[in-house]
PDB file of N, CA and C in Angstrom:
ATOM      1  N   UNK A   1     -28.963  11.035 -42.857  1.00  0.00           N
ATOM      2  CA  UNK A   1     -27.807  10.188 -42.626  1.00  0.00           C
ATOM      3  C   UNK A   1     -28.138   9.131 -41.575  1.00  0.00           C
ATOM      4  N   UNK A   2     -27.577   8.082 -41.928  1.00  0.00           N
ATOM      5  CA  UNK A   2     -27.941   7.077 -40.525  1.00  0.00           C
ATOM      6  C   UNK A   2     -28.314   5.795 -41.635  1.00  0.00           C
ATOM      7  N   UNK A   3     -28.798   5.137 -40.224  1.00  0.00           N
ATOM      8  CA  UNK A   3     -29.328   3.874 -40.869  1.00  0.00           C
ATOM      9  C   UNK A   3     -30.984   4.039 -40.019  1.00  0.00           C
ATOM     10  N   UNK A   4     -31.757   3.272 -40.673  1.00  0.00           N
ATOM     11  CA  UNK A   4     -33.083   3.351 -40.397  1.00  0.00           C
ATOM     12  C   UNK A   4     -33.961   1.941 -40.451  1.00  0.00           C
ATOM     13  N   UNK A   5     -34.090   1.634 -39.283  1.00  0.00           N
ATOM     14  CA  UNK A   5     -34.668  -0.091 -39.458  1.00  0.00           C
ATOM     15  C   UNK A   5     -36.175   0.237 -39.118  1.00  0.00           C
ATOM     16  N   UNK A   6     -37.137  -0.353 -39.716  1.00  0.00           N
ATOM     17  CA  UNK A   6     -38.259  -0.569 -38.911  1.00  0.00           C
ATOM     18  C   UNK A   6     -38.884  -1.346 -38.483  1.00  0.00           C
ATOM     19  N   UNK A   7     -38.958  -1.166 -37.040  1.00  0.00           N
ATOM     20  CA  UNK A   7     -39.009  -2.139 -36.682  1.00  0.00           C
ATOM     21  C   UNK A   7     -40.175  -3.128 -36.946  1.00  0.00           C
ATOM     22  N   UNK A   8     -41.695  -2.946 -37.670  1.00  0.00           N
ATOM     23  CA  UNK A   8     -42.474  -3.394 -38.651  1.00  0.00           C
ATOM     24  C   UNK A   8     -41.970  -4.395 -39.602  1.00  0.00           C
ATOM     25  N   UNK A   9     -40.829  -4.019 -40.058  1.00  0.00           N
ATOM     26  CA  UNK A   9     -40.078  -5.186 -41.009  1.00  0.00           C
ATOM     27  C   UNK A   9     -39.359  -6.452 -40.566  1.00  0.00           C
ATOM     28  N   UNK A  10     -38.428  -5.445 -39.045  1.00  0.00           N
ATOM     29  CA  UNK A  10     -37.919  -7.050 -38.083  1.00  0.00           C
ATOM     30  C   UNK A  10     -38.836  -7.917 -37.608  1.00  0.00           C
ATOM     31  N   UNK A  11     -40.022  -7.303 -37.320  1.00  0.00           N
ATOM     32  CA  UNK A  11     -40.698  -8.186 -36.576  1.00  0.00           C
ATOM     33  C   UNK A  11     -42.097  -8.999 -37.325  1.00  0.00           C
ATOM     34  N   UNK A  12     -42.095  -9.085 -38.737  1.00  0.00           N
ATOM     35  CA  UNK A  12     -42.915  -9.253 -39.618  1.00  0.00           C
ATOM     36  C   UNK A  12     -42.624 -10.628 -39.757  1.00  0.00           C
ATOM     37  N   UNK A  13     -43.457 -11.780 -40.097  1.00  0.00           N
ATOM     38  CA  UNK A  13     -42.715 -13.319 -40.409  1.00  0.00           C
ATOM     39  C   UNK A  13     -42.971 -13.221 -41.548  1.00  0.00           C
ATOM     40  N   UNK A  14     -41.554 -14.269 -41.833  1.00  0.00           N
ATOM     41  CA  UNK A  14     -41.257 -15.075 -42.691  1.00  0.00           C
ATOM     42  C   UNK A  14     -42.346 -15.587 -43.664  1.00  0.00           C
ATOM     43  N   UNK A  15     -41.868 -15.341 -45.242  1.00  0.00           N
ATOM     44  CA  UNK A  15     -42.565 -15.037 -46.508  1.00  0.00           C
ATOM     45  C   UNK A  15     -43.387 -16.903 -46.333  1.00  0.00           C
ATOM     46  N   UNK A  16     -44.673 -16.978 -46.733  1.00  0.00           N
ATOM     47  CA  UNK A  16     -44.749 -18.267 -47.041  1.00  0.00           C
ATOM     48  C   UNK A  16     -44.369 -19.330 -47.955  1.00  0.00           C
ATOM     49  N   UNK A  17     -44.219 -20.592 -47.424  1.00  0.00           N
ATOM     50  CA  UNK A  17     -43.614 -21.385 -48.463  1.00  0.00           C
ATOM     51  C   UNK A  17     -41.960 -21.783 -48.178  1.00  0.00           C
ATOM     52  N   UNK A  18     -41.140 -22.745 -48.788  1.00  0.00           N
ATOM     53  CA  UNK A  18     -39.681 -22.664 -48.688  1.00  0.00           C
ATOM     54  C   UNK A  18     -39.316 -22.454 -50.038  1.00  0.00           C
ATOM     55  N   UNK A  19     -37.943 -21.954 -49.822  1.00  0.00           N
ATOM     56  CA  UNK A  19     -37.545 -21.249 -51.044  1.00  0.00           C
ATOM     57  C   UNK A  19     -36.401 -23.195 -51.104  1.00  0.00           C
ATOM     58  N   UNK A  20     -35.997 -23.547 -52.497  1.00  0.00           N
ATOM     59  CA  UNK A  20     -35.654 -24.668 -52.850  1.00  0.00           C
ATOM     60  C   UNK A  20     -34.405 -25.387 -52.091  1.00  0.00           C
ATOM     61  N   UNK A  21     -34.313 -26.162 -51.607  1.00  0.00           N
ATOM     62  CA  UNK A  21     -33.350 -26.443 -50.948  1.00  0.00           C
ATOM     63  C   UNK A  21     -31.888 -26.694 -51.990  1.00  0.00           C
ATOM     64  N   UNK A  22     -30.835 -26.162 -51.425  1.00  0.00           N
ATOM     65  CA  UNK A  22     -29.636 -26.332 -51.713  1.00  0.00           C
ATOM     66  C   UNK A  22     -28.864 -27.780 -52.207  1.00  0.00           C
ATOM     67  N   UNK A  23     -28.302 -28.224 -52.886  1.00  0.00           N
ATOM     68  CA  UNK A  23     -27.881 -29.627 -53.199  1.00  0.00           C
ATOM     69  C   UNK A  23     -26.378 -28.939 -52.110  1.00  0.00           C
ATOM     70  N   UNK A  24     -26.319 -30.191 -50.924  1.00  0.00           N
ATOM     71  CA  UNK A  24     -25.491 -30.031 -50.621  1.00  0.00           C
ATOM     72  C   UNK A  24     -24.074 -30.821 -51.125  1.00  0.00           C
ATOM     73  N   UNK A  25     -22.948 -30.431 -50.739  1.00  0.00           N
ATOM     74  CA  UNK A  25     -21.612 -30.746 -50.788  1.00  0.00           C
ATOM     75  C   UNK A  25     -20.721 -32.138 -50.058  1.00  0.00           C
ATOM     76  N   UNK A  26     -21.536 -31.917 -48.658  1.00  0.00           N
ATOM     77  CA  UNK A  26     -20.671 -33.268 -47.996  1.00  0.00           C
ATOM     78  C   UNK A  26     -21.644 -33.121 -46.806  1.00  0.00           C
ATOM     79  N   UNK A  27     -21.585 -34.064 -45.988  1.00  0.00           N
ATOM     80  CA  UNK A  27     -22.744 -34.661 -44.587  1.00  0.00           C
ATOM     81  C   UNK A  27     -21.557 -34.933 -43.893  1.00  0.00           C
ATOM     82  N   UNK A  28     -20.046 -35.316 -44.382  1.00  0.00           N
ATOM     83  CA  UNK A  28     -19.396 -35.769 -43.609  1.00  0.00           C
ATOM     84  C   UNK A  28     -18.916 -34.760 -42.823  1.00  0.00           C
ATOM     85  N   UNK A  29     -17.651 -34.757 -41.633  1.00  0.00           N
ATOM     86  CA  UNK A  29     -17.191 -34.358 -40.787  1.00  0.00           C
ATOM     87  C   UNK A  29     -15.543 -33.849 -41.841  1.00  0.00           C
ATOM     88  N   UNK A  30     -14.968 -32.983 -40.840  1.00  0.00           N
ATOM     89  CA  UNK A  30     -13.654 -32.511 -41.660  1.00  0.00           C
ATOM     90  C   UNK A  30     -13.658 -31.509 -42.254  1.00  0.00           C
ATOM     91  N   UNK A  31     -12.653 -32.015 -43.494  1.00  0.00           N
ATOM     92  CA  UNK A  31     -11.957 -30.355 -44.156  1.00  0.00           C
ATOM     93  C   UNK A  31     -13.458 -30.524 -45.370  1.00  0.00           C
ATOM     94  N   UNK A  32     -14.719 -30.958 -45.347  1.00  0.00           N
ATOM     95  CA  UNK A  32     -15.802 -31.057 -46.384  1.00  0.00           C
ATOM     96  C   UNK A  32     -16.914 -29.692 -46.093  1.00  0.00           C
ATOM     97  N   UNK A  33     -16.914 -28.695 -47.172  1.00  0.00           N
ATOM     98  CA  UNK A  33     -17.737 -27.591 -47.121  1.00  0.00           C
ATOM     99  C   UNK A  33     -19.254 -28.365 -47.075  1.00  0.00           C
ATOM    100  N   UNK A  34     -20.332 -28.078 -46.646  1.00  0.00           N
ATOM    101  CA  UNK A  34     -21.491 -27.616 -46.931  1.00  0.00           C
ATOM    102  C   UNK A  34     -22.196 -26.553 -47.289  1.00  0.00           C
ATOM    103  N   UNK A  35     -22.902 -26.622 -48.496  1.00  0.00           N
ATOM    104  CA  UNK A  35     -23.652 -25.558 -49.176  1.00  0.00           C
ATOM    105  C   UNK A  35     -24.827 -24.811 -47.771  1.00  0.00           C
ATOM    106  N   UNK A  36     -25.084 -25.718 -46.571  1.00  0.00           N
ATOM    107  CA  UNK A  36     -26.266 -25.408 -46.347  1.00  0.00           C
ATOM    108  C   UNK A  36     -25.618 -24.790 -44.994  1.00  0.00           C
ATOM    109  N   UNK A  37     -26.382 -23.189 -44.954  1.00  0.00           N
ATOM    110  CA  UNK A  37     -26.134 -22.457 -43.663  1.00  0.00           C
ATOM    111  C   UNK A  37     -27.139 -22.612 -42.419  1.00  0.00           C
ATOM    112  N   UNK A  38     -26.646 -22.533 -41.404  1.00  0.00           N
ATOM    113  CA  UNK A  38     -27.506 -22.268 -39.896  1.00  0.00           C
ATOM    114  C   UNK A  38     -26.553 -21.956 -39.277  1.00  0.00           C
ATOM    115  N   UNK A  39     -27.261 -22.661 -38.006  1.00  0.00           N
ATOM    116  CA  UNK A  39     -26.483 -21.700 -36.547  1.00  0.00           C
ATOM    117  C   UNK A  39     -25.606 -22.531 -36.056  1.00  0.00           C
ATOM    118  N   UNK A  40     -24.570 -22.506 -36.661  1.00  0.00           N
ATOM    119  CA  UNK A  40     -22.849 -22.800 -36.641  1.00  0.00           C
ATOM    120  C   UNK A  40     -21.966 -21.724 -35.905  1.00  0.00           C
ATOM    121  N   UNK A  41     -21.151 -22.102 -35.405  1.00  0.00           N
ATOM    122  CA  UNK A  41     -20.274 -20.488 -34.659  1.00  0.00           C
ATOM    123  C   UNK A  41     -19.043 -20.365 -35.778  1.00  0.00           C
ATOM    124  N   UNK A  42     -19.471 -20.705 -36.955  1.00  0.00           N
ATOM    125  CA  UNK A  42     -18.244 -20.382 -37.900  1.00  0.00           C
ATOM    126  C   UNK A  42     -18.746 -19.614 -38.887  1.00  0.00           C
ATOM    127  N   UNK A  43     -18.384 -18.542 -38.737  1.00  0.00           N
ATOM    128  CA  UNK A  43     -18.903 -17.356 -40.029  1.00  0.00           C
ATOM    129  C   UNK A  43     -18.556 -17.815 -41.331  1.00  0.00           C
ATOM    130  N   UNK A  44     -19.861 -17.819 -41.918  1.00  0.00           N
ATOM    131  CA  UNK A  44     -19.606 -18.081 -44.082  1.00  0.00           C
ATOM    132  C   UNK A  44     -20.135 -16.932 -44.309  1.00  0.00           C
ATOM    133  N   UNK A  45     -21.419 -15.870 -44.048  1.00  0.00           N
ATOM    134  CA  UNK A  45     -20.786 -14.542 -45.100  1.00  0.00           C
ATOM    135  C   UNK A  45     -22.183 -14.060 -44.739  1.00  0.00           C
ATOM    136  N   UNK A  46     -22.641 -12.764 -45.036  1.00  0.00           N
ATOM    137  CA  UNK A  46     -23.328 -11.725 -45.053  1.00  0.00           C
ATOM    138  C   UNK A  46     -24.046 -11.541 -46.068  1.00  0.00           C
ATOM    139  N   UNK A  47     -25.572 -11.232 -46.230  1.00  0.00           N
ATOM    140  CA  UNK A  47     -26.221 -11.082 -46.725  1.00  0.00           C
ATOM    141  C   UNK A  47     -27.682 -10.273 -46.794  1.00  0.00           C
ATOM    142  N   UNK A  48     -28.225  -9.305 -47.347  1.00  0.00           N
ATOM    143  CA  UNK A  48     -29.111  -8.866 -47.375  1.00  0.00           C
ATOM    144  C   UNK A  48     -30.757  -9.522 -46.306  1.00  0.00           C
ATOM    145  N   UNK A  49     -30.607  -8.701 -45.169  1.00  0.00           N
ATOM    146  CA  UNK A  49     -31.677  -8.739 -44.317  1.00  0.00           C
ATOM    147  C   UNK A  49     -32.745  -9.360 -45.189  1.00  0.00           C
ATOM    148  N   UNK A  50     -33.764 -10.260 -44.601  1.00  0.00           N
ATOM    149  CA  UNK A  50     -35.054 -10.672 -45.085  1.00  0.00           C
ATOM    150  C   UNK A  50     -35.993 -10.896 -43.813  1.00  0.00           C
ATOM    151  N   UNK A  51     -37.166 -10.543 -44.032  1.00  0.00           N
ATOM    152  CA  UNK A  51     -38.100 -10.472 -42.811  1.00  0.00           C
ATOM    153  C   UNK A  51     -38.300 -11.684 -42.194  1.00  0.00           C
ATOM    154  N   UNK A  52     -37.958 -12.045 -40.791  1.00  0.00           N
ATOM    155  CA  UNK A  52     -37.872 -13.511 -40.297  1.00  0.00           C
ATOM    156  C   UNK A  52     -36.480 -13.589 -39.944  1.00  0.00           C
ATOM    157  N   UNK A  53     -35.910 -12.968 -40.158  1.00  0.00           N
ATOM    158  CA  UNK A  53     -34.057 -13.680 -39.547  1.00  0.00           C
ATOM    159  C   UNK A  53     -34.338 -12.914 -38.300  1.00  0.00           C
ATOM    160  N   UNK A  54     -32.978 -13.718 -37.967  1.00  0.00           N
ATOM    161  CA  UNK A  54     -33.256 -13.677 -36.668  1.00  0.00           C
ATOM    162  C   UNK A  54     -32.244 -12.019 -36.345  1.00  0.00           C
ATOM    163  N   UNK A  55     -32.485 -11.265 -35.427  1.00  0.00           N
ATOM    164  CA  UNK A  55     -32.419 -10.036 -35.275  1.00  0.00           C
ATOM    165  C   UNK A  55     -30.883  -9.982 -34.829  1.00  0.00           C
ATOM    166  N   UNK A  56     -30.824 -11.004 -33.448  1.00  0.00           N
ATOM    167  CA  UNK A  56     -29.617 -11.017 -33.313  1.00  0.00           C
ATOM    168  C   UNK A  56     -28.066 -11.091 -33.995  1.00  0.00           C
ATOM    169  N   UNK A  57     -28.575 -11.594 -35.598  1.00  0.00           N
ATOM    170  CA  UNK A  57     -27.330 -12.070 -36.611  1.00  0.00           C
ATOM    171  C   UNK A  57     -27.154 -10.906 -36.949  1.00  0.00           C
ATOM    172  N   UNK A  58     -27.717  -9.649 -36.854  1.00  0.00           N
ATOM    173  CA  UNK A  58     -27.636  -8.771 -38.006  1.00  0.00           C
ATOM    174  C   UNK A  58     -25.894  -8.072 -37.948  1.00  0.00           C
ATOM    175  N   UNK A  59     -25.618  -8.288 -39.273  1.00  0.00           N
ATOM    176  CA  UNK A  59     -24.211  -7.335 -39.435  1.00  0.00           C
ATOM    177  C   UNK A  59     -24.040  -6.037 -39.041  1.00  0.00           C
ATOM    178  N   UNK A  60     -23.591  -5.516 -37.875  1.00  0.00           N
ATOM    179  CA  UNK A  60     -23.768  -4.205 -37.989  1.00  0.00           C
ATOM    180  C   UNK A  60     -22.825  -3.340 -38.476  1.00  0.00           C
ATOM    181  N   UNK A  61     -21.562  -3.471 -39.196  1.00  0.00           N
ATOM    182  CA  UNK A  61     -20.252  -3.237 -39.592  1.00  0.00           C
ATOM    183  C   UNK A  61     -20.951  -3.078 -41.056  1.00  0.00           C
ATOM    184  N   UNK A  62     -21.258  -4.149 -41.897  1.00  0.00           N
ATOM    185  CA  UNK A  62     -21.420  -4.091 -43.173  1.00  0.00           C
ATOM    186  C   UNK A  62     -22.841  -3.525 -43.279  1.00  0.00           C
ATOM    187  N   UNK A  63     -23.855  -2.979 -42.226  1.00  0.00           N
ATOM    188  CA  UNK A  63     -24.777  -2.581 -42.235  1.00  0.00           C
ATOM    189  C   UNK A  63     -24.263  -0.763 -42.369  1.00  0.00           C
ATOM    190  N   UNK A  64     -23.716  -0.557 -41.950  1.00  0.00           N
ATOM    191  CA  UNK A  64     -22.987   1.120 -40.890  1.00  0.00           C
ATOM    192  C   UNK A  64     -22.706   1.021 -42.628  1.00  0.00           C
ATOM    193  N   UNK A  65     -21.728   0.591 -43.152  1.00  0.00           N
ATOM    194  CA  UNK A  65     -21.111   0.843 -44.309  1.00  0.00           C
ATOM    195  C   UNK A  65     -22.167   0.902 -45.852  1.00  0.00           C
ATOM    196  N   UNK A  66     -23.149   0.139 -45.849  1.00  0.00           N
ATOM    197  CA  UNK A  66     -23.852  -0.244 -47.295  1.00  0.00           C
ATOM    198  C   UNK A  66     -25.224   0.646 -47.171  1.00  0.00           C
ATOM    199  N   UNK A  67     -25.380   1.293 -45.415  1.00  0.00           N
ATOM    200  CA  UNK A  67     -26.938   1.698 -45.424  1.00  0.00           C
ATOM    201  C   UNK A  67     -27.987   1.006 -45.655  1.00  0.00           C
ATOM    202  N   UNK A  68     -27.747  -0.607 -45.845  1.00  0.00           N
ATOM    203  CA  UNK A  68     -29.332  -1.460 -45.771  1.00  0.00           C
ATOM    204  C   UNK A  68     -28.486  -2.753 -44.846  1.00  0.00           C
ATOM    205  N   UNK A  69     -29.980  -3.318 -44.300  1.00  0.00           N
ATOM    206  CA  UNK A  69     -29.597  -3.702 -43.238  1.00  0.00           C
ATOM    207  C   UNK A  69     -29.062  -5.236 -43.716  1.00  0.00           C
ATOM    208  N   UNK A  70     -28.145  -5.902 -42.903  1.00  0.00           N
ATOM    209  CA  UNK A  70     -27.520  -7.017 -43.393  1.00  0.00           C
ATOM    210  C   UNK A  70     -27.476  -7.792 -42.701  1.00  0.00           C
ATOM    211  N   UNK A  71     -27.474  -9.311 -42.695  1.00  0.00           N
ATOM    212  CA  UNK A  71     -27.507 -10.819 -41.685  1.00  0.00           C
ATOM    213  C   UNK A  71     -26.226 -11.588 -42.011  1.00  0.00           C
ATOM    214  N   UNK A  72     -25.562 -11.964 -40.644  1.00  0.00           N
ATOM    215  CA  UNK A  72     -24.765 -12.655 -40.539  1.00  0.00           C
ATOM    216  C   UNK A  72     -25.283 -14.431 -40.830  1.00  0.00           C
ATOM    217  N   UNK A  73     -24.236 -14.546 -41.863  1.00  0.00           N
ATOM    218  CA  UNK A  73     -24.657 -16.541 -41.977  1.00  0.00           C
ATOM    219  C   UNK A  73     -23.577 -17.553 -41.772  1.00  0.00           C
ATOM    220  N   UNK A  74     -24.121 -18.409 -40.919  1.00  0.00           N
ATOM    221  CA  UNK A  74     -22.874 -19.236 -40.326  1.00  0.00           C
ATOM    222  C   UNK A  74     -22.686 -20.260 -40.858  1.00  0.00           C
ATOM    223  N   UNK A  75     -21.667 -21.420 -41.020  1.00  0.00           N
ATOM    224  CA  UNK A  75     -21.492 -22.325 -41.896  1.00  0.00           C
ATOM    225  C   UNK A  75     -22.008 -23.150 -40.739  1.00  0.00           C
ATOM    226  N   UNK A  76     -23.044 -24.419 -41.072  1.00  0.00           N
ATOM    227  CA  UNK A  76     -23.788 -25.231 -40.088  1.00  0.00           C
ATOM    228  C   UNK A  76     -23.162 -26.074 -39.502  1.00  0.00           C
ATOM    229  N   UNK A  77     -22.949 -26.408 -38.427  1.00  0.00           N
ATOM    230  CA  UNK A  77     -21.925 -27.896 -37.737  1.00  0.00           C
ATOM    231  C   UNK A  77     -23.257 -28.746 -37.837  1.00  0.00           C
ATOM    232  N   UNK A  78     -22.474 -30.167 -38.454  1.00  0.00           N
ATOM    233  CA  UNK A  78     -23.103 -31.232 -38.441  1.00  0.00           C
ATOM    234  C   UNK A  78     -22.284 -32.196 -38.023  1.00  0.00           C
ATOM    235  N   UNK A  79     -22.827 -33.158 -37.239  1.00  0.00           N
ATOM    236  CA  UNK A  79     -22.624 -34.036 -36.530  1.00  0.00           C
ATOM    237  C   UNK A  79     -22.558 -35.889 -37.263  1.00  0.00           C
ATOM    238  N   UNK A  80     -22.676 -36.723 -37.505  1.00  0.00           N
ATOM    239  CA  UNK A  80     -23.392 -38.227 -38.107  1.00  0.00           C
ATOM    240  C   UNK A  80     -22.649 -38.506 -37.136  1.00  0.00           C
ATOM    241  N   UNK A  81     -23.566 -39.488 -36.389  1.00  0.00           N
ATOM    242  CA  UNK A  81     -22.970 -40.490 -35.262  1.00  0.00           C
ATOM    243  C   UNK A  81     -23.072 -42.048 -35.756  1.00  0.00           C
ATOM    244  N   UNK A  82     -22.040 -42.433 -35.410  1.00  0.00           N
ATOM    245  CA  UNK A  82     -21.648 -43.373 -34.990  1.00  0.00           C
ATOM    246  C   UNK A  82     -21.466 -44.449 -34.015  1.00  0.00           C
ATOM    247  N   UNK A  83     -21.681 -45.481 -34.264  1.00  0.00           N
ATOM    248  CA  UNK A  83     -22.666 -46.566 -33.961  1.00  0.00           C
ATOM    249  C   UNK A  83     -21.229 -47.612 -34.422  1.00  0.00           C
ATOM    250  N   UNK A  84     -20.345 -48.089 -32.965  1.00  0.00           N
ATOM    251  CA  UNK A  84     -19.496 -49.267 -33.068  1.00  0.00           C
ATOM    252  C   UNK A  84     -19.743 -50.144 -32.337  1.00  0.00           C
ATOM    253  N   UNK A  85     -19.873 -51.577 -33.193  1.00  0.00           N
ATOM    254  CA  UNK A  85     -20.332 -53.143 -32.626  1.00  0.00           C
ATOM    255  C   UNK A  85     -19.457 -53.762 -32.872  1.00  0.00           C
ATOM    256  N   UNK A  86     -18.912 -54.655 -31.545  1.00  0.00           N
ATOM    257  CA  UNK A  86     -17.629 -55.128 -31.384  1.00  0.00           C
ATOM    258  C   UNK A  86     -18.886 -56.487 -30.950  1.00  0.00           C
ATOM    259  N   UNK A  87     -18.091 -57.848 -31.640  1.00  0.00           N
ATOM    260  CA  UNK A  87     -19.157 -59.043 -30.977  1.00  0.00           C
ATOM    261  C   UNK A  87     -17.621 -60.118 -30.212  1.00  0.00           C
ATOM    262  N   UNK A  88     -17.444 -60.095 -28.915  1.00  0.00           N
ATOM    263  CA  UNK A  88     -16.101 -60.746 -28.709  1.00  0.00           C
ATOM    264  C   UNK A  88     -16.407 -61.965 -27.823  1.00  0.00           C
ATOM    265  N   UNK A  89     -17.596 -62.264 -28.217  1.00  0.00           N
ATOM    266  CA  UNK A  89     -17.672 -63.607 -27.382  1.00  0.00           C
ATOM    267  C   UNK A  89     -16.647 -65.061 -27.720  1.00  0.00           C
ATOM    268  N   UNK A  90     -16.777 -65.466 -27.133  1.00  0.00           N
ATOM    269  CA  UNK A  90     -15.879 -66.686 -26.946  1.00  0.00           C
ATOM    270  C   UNK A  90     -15.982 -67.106 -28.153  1.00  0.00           C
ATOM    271  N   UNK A  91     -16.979 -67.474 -29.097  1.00  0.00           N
ATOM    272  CA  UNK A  91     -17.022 -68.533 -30.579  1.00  0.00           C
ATOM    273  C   UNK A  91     -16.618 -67.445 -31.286  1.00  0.00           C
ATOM    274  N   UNK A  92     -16.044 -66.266 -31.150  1.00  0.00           N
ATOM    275  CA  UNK A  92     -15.675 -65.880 -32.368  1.00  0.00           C
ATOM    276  C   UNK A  92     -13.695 -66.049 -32.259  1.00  0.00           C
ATOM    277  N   UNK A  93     -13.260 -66.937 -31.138  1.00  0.00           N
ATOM    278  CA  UNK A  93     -11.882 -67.187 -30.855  1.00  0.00           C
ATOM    279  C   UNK A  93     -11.737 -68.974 -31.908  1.00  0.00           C
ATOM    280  N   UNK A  94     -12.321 -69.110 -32.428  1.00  0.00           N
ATOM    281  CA  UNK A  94     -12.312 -70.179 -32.862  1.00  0.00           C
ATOM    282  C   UNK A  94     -11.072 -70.930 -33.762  1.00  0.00           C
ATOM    283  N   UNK A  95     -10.365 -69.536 -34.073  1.00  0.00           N
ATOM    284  CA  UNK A  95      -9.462 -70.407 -35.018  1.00  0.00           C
ATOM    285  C   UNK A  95      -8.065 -69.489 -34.840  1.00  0.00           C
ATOM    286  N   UNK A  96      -7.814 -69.225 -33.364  1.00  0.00           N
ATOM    287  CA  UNK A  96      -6.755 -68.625 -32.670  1.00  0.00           C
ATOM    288  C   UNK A  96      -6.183 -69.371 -31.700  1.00  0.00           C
ATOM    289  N   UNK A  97      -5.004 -69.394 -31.544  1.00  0.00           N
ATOM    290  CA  UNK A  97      -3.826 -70.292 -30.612  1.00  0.00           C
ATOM    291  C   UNK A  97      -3.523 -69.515 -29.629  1.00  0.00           C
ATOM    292  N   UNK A  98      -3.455 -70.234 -28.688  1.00  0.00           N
ATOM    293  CA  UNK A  98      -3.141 -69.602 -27.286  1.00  0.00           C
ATOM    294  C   UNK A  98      -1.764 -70.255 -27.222  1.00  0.00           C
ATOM    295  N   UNK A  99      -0.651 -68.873 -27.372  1.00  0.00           N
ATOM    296  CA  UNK A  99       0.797 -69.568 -27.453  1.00  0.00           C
ATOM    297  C   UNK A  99       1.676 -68.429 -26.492  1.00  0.00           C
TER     298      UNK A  99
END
């Protein structure tokens, strides 16, 4: 009974190669999902341990319950900045009344 990690498996890296990247959903900001997970502080869902995650994510609730070990995955915060150019020099008053 129990659960049984070894620790040989946590501490083993990551398989070679990348596995295919995701077509994501939206880049923008807001109510727009992204397909693509990282280290976001907003939980998207649980999934079967793989050698290389990081140790700290691991589920231990849905781990206690299923008997194999499980990783927490967070929905990624992304950022696009923005870049505002205001040009208010004098020649652009050119065809305004001072009244």
């Amino acid at each position: 009974p129990g659960i049984h990690v070894d620790p040989e498996e946590l501490l083993r890296p990551p398989p070679k190669g990348f596995p295919p990247r995701p077509q994501r959903l939206a880049l923008r900001q807001g109510p727009h999902q992204s397909r693509v997970k990282g280290r976001g502080m907003e939980y998207a869902e649980s999934r079967a341990y793989h050698p290389g995650d990081d140790v700290r994510h691991i589920d231990w609730r849905i781990t206690a319950r299923s008997g194999r070990v499980h990783t927490k995955l967070f929905q990624e915060e992304r950022e696009r900045p923005v870049l505002l150019v205001l040009n208010l020099t004098p020649s652009l008053y050119f065809g305004t009344r001072n009244t």
